[in-house]
C-alpha atoms as a PDB file:
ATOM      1  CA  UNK A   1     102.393 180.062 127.711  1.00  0.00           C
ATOM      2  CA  UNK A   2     103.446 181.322 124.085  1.00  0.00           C
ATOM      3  CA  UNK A   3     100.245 183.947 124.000  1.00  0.00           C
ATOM      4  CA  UNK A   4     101.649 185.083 127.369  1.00  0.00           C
ATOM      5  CA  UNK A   5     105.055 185.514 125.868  1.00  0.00           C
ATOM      6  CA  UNK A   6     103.877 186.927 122.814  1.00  0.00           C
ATOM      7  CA  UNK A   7     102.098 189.784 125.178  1.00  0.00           C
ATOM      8  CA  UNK A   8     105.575 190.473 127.014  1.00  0.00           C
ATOM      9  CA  UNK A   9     107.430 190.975 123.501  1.00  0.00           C
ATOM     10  CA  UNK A  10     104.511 193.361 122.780  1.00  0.00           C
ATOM     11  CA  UNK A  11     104.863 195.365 125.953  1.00  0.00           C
ATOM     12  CA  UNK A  12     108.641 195.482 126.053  1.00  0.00           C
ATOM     13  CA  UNK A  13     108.685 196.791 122.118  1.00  0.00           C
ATOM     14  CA  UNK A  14     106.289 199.374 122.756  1.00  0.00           C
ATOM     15  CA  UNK A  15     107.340 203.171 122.407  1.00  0.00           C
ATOM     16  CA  UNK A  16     107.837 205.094 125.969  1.00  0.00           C
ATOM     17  CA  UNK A  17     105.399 208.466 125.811  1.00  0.00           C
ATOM     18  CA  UNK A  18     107.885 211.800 125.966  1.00  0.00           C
ATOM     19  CA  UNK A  19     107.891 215.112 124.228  1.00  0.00           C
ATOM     20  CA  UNK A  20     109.554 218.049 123.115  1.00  0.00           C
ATOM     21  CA  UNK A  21     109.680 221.472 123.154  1.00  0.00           C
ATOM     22  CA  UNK A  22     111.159 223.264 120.390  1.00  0.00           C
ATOM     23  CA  UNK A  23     111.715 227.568 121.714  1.00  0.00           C
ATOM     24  CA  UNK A  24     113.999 227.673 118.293  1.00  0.00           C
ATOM     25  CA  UNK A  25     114.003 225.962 115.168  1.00  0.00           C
ATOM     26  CA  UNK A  26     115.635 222.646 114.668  1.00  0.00           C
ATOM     27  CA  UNK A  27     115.106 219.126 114.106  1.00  0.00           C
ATOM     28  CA  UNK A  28     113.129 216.595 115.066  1.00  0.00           C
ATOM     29  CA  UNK A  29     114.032 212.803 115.180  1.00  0.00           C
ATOM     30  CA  UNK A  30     111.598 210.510 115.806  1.00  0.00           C
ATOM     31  CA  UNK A  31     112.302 208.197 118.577  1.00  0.00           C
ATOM     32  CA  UNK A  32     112.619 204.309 117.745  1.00  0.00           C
ATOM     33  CA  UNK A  33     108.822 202.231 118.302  1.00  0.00           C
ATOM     34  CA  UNK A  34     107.215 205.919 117.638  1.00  0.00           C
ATOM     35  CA  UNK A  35     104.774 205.803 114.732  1.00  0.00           C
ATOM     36  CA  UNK A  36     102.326 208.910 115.201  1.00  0.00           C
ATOM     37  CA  UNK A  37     102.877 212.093 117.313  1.00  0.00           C
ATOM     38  CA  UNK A  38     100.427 215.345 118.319  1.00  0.00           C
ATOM     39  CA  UNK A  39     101.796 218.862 118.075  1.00  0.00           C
ATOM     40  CA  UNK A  40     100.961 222.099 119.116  1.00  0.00           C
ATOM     41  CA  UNK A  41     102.533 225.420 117.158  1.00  0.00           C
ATOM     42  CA  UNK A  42     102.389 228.902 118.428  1.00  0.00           C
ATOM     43  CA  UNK A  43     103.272 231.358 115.777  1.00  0.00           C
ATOM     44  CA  UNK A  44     105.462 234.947 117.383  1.00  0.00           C
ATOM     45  CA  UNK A  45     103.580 237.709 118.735  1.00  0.00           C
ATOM     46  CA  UNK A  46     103.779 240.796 116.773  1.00  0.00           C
ATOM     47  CA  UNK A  47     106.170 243.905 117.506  1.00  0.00           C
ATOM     48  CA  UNK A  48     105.653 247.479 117.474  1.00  0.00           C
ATOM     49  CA  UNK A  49     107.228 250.434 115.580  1.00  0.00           C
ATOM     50  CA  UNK A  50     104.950 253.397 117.292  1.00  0.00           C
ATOM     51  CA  UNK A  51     101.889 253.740 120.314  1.00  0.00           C
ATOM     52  CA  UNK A  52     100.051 250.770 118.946  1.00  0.00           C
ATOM     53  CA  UNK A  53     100.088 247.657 119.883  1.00  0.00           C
ATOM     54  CA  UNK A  54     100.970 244.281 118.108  1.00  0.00           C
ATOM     55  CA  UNK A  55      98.657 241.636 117.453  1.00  0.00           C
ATOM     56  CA  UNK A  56      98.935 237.998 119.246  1.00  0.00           C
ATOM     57  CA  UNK A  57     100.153 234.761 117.480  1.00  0.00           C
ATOM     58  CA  UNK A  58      97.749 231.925 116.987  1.00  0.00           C
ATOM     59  CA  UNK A  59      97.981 228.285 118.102  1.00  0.00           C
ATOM     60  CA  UNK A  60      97.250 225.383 116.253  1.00  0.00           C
ATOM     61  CA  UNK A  61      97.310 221.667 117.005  1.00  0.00           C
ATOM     62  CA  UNK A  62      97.746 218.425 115.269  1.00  0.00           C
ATOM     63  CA  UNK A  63      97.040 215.223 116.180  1.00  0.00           C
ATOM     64  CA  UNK A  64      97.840 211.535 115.316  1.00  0.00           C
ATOM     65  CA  UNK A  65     100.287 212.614 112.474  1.00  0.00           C
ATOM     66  CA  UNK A  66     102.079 209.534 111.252  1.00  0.00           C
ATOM     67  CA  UNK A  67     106.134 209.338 111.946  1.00  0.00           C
ATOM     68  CA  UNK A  68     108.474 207.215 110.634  1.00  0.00           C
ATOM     69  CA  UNK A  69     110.905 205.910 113.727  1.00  0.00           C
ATOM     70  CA  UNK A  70     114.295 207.083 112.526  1.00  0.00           C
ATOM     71  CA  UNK A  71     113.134 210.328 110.141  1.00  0.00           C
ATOM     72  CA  UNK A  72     114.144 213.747 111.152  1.00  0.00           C
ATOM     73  CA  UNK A  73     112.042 216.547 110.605  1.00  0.00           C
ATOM     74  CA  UNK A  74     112.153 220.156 110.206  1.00  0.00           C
ATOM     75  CA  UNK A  75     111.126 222.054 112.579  1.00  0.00           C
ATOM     76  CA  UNK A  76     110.392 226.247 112.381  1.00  0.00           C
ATOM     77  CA  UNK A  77     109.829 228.539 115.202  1.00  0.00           C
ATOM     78  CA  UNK A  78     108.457 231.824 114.709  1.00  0.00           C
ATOM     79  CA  UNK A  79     110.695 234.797 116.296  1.00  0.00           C
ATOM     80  CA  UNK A  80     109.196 237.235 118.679  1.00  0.00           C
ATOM     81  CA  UNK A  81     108.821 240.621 115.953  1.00  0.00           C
ATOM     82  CA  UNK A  82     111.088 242.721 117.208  1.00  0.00           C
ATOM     83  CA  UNK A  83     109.222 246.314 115.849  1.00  0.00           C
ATOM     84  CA  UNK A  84     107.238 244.582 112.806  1.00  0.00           C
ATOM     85  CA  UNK A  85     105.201 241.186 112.645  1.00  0.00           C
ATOM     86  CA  UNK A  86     106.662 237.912 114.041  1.00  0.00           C
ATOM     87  CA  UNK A  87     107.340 235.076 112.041  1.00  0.00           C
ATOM     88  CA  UNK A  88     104.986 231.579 111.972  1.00  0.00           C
ATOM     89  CA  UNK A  89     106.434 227.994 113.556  1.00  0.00           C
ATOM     90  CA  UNK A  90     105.539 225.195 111.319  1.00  0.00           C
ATOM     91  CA  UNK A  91     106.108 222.059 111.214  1.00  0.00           C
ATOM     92  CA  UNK A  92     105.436 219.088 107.912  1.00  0.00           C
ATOM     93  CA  UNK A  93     105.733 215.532 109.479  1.00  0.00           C
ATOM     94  CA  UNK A  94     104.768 213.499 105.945  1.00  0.00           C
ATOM     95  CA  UNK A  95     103.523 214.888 102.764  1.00  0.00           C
ATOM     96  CA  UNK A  96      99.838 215.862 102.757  1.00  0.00           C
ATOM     97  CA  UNK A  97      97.775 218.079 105.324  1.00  0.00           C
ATOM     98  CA  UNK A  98      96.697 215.598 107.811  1.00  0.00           C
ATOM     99  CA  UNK A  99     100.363 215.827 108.629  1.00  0.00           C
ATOM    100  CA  UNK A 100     101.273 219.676 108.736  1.00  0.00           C
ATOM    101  CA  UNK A 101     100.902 222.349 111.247  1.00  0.00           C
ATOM    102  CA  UNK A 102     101.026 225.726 111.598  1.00  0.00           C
ATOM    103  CA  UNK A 103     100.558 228.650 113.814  1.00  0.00           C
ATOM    104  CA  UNK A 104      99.637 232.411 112.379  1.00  0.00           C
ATOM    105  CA  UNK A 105     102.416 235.047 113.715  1.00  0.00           C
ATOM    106  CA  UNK A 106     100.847 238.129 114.636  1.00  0.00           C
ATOM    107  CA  UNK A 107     100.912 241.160 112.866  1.00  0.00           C
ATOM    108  CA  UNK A 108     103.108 244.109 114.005  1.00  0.00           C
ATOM    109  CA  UNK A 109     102.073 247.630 114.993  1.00  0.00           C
ATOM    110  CA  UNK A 110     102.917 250.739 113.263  1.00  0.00           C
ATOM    111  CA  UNK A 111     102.534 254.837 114.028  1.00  0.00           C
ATOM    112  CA  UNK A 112      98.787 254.360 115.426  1.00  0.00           C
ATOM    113  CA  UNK A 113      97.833 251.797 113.520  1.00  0.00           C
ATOM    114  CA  UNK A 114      97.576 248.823 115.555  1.00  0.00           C
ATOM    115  CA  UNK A 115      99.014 245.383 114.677  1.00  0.00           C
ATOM    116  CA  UNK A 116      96.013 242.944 113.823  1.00  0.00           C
ATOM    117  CA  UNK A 117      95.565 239.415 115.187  1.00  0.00           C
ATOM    118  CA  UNK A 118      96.860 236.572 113.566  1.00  0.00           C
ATOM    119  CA  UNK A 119      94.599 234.060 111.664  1.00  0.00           C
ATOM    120  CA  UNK A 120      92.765 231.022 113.406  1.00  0.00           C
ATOM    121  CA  UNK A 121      93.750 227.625 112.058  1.00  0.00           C
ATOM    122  CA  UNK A 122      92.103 226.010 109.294  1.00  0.00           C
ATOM    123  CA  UNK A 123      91.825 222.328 108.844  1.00  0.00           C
ATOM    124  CA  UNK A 124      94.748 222.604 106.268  1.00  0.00           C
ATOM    125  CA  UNK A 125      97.009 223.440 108.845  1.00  0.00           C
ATOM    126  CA  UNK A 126      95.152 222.090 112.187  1.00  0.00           C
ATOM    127  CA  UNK A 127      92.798 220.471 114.227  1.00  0.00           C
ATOM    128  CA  UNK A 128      92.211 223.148 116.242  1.00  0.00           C
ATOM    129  CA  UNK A 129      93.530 225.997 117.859  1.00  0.00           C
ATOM    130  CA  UNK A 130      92.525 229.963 118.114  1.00  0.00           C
ATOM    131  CA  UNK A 131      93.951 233.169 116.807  1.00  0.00           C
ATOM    132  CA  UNK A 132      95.540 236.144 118.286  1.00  0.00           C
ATOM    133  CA  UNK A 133      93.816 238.945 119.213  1.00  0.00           C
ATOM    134  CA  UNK A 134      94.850 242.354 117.843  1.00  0.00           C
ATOM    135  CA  UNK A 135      97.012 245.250 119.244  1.00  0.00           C
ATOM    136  CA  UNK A 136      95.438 248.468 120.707  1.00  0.00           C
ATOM    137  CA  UNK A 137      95.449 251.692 119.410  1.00  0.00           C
ATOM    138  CA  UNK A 138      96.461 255.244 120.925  1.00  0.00           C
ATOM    139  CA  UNK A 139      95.265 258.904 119.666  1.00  0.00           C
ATOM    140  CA  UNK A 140      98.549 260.274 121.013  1.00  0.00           C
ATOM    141  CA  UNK A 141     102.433 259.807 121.158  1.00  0.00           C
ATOM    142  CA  UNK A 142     101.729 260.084 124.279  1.00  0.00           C
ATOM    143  CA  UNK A 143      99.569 257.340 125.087  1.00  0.00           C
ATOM    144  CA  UNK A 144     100.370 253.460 124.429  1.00  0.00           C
ATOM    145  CA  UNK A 145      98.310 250.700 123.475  1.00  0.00           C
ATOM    146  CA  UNK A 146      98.377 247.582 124.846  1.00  0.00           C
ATOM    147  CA  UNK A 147      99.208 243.789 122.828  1.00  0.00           C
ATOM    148  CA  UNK A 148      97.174 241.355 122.148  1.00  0.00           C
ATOM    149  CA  UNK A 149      96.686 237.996 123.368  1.00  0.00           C
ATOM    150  CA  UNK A 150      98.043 234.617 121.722  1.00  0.00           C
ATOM    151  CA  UNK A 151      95.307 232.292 120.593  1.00  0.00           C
ATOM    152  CA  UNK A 152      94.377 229.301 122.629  1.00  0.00           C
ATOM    153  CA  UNK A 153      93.555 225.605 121.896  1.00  0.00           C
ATOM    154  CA  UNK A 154      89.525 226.151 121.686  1.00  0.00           C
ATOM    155  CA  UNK A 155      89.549 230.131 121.204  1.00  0.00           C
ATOM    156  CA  UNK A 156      90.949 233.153 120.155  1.00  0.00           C
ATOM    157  CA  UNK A 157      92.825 235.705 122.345  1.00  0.00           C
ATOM    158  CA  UNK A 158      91.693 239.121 124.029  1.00  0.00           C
ATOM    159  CA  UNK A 159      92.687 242.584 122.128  1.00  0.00           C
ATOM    160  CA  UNK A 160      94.896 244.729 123.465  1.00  0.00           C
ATOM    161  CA  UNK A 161      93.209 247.596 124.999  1.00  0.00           C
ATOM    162  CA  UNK A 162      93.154 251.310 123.059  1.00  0.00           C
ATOM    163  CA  UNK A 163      94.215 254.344 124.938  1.00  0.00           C
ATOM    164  CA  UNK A 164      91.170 256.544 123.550  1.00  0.00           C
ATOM    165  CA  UNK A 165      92.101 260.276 125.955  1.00  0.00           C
ATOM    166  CA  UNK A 166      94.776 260.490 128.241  1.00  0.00           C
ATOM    167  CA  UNK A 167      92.583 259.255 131.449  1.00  0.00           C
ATOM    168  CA  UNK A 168      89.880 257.508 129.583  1.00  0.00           C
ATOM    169  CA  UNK A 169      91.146 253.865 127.867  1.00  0.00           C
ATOM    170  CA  UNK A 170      88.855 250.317 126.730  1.00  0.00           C
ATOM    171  CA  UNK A 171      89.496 247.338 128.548  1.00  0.00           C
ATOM    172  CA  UNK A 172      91.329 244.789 127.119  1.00  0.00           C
ATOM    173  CA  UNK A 173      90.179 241.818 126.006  1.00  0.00           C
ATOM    174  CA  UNK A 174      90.313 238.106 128.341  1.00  0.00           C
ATOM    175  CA  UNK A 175      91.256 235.031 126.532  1.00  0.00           C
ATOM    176  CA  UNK A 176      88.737 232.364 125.422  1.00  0.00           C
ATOM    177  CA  UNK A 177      89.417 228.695 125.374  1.00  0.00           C
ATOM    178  CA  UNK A 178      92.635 228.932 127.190  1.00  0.00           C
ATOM    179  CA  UNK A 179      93.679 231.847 125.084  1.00  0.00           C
ATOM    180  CA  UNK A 180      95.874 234.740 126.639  1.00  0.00           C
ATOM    181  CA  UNK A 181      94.881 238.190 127.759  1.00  0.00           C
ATOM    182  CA  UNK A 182      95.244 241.208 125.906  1.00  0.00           C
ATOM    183  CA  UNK A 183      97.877 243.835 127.350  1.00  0.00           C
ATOM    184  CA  UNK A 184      96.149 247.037 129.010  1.00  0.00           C
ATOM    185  CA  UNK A 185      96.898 250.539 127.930  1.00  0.00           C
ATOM    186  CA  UNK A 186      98.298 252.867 129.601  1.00  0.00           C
ATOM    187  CA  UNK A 187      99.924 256.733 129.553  1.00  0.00           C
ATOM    188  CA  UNK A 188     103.138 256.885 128.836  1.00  0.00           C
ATOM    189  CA  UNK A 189     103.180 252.912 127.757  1.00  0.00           C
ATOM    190  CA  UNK A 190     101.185 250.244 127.782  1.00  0.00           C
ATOM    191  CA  UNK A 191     101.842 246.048 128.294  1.00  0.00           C
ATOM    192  CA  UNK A 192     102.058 243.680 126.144  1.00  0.00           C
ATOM    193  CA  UNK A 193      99.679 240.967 125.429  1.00  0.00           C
ATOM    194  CA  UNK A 194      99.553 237.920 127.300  1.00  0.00           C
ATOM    195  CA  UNK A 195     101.262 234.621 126.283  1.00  0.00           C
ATOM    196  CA  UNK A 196      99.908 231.196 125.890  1.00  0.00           C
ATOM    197  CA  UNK A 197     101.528 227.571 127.400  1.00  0.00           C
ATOM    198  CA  UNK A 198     102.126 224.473 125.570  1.00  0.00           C
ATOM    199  CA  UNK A 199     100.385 221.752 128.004  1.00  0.00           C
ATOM    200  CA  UNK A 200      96.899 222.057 127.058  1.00  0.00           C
ATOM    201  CA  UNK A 201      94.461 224.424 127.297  1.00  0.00           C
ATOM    202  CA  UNK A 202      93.817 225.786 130.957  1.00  0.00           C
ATOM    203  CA  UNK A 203      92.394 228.821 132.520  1.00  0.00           C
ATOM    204  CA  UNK A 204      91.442 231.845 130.115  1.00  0.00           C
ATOM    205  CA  UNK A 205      93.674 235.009 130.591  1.00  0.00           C
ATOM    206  CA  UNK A 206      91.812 238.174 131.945  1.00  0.00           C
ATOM    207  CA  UNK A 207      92.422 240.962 130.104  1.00  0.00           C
ATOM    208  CA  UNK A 208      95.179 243.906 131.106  1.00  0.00           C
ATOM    209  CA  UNK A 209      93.786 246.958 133.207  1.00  0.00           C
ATOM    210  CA  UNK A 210      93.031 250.233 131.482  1.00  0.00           C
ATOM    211  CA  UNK A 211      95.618 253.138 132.004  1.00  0.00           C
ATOM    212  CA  UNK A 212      98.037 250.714 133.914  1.00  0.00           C
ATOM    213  CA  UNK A 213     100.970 248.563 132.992  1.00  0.00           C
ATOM    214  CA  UNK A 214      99.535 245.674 134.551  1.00  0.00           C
ATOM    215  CA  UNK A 215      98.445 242.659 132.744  1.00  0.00           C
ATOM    216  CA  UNK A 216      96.001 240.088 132.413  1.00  0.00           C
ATOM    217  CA  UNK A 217      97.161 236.982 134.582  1.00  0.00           C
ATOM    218  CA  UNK A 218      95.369 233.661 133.609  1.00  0.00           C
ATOM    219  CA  UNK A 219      95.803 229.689 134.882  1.00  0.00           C
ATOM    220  CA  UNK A 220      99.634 228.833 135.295  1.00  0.00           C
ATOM    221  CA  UNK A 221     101.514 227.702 132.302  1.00  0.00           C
ATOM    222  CA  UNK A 222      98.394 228.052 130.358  1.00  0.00           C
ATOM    223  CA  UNK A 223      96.959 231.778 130.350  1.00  0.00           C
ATOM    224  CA  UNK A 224      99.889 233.960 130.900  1.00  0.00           C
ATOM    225  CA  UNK A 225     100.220 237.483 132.168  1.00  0.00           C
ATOM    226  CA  UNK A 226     101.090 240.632 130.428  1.00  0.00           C
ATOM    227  CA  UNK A 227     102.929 242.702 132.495  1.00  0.00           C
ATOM    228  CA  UNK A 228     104.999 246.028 132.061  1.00  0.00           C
ATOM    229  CA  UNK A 229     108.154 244.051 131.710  1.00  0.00           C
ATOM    230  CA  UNK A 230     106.878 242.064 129.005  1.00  0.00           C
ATOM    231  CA  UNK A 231     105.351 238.809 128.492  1.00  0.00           C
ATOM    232  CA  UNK A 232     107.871 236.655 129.844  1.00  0.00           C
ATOM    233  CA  UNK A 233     106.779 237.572 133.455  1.00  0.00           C
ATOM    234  CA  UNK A 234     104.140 234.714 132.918  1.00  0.00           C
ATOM    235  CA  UNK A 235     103.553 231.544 134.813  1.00  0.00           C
ATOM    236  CA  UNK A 236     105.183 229.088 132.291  1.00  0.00           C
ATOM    237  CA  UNK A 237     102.945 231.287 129.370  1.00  0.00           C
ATOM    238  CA  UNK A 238     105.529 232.569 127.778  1.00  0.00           C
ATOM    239  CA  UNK A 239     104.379 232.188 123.800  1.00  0.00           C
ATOM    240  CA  UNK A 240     102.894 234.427 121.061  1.00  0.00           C
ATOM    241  CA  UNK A 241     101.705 237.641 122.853  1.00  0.00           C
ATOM    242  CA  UNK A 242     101.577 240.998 121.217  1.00  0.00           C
ATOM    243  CA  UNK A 243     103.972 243.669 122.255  1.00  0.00           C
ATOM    244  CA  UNK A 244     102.352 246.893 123.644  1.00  0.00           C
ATOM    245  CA  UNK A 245     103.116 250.269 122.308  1.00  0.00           C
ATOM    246  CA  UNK A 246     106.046 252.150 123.424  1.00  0.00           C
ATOM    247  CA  UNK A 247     108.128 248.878 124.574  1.00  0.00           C
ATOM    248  CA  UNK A 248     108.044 245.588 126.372  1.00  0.00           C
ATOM    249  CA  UNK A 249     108.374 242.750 124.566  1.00  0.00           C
ATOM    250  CA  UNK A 250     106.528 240.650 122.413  1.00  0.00           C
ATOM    251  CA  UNK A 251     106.310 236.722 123.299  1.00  0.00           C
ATOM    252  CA  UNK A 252     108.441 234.353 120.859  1.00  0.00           C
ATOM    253  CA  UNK A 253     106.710 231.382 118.907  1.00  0.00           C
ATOM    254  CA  UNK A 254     107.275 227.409 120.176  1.00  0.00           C
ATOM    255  CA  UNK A 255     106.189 224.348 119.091  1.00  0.00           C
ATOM    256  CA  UNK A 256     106.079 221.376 121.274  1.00  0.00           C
ATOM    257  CA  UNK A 257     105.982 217.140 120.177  1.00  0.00           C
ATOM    258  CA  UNK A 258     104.204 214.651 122.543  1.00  0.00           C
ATOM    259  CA  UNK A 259     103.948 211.020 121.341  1.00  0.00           C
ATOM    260  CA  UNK A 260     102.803 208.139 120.745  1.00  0.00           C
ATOM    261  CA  UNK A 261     100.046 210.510 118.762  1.00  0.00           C
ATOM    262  CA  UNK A 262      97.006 207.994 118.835  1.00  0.00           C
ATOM    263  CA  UNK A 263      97.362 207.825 123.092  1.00  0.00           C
ATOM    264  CA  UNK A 264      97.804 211.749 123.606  1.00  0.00           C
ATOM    265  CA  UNK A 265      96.553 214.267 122.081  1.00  0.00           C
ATOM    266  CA  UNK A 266      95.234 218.034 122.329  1.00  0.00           C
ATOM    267  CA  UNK A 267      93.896 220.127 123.762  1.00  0.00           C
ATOM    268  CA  UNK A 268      93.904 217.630 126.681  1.00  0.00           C
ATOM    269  CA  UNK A 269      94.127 214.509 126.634  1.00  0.00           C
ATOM    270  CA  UNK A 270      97.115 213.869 128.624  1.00  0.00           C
ATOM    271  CA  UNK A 271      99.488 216.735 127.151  1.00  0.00           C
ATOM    272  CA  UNK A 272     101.426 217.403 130.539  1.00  0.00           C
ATOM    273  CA  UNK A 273     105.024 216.180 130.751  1.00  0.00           C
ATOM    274  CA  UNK A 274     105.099 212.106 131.232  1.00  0.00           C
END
């Protein structure tokens, strides 16, 4: 009878699973009974100053970091660049790496120069995770390149796609390992890059068409799409793409905290909402 107590004390003391998404930057409190967490950061897609496009923000995840129940933590979210690069989201649970995450922001696009993808993690800042593939370019005013694609949990994603004559333009990139599309190019303006989700990895994004505004649609909440009216037009993808040359917008940074850390982890091991 006391072992069978004993088990109900257990059960009632244990910590509830939950999460939360952070679209700005803030704090984090850990929840009481909560002694490890996983987290996902997706740094801002990059802006864009001329016809080229911006480069995607990466993703990187971190799992099982130790908490202490109680302790609040800073959190940073990158900012969508507005026409330069966007900014990284971070966040440093306890001193040492095995605790710290980050995700790249993506570069921004200038004149014809496009904006170049930001960097895939590295086990200093992440378990895993994929960077952001880079803007387009464009040989004319005229002519727009599309964004690239925010990284994904196992993969990096697709470039924007470079407006190379005024009918003739690449395809842009798709998305690997869940990763986002890259924005197709167009005349007259392109689309930006597609965005990524933060509840595991899912479908890949397909990259934009050439010499449309339409973009690269992939799984919902996972993939994104890229259309003319920015990335935001996504399924519940709405972080880190690139903006396109000539306009739309580029997708903002996020991070999101699921717990406890040692039951759920990423890139899929039961990241939904619980």
């Amino acid at each position: 009878m006391a072992i069978i107590q004993q088990l109900f004390v257990g059960q009632a003391g244990a910590a509830q699973p939950g999460q939360q998404l952070f679209t700005s930057s803030g704090t984090f409190t850990c929840p009481a009974g909560v002694s490890s967490v996983s987290v996902v950061c997706v740094g801002g897609g990059g802006g864009a100053s001329g016809n080229a496009g911006g480069g995607g923000g990466g993703l990187s995840y971190r799992n099982n970091c130790s908490v202490v129940p109680g302790t609040s933590y800073s959190v940073t979210v990158g900012a969508a660049g507005g026409t330069s690069s966007g900014g990284i989201s971070e966040v440093q649970f306890e001193s040492g790496s095995s605790n710290y995450c980050k995700g790249d922001y993506g570069r921004g696009g200038s004149g014809n120069t496009h904006g170049s993808g930001s960097d895939a993690p590295t086990s200093a800042n992440g378990d895993g995770g994929g960077g952001g593939g880079r803007g387009g370019t464009a040989a004319h005013p005229m002519l727009k390149g599309g964004g690239g694609g925010a990284g994904g949990y196992s993969g990096n994603g697709g470039n924007g796609g470079d407006m190379t004559g005024y009918w003739s333009a690449s395809q842009a990139g798709s998305g690997t390992g869940g990763a986002a599309g890259g924005g197709g190019a167009g005349w007259g303006g392109g689309c930006s890059g597609g965005g990524v989700g933060m509840l595991g990895e899912g479908s890949n994004g397909s990259g934009g068409s050439a010499v449309t505004t339409a973009g690269g649609q992939g799984g919902p909440g996972y993939g994104g799409s890229g259309g003319g009216a920015g990335v935001n037009q996504g399924v519940g993808g709405n972080y880190g793409g690139g903006m396109a040359g000539g306009g739309t917008d580029a997708g903002p940074g996020a991070v999101r905290i699921i717990w406890p850390g040692d039951q759920r982890s990423f890139p899929s091991t039961r990241t939904a909402d619980e």
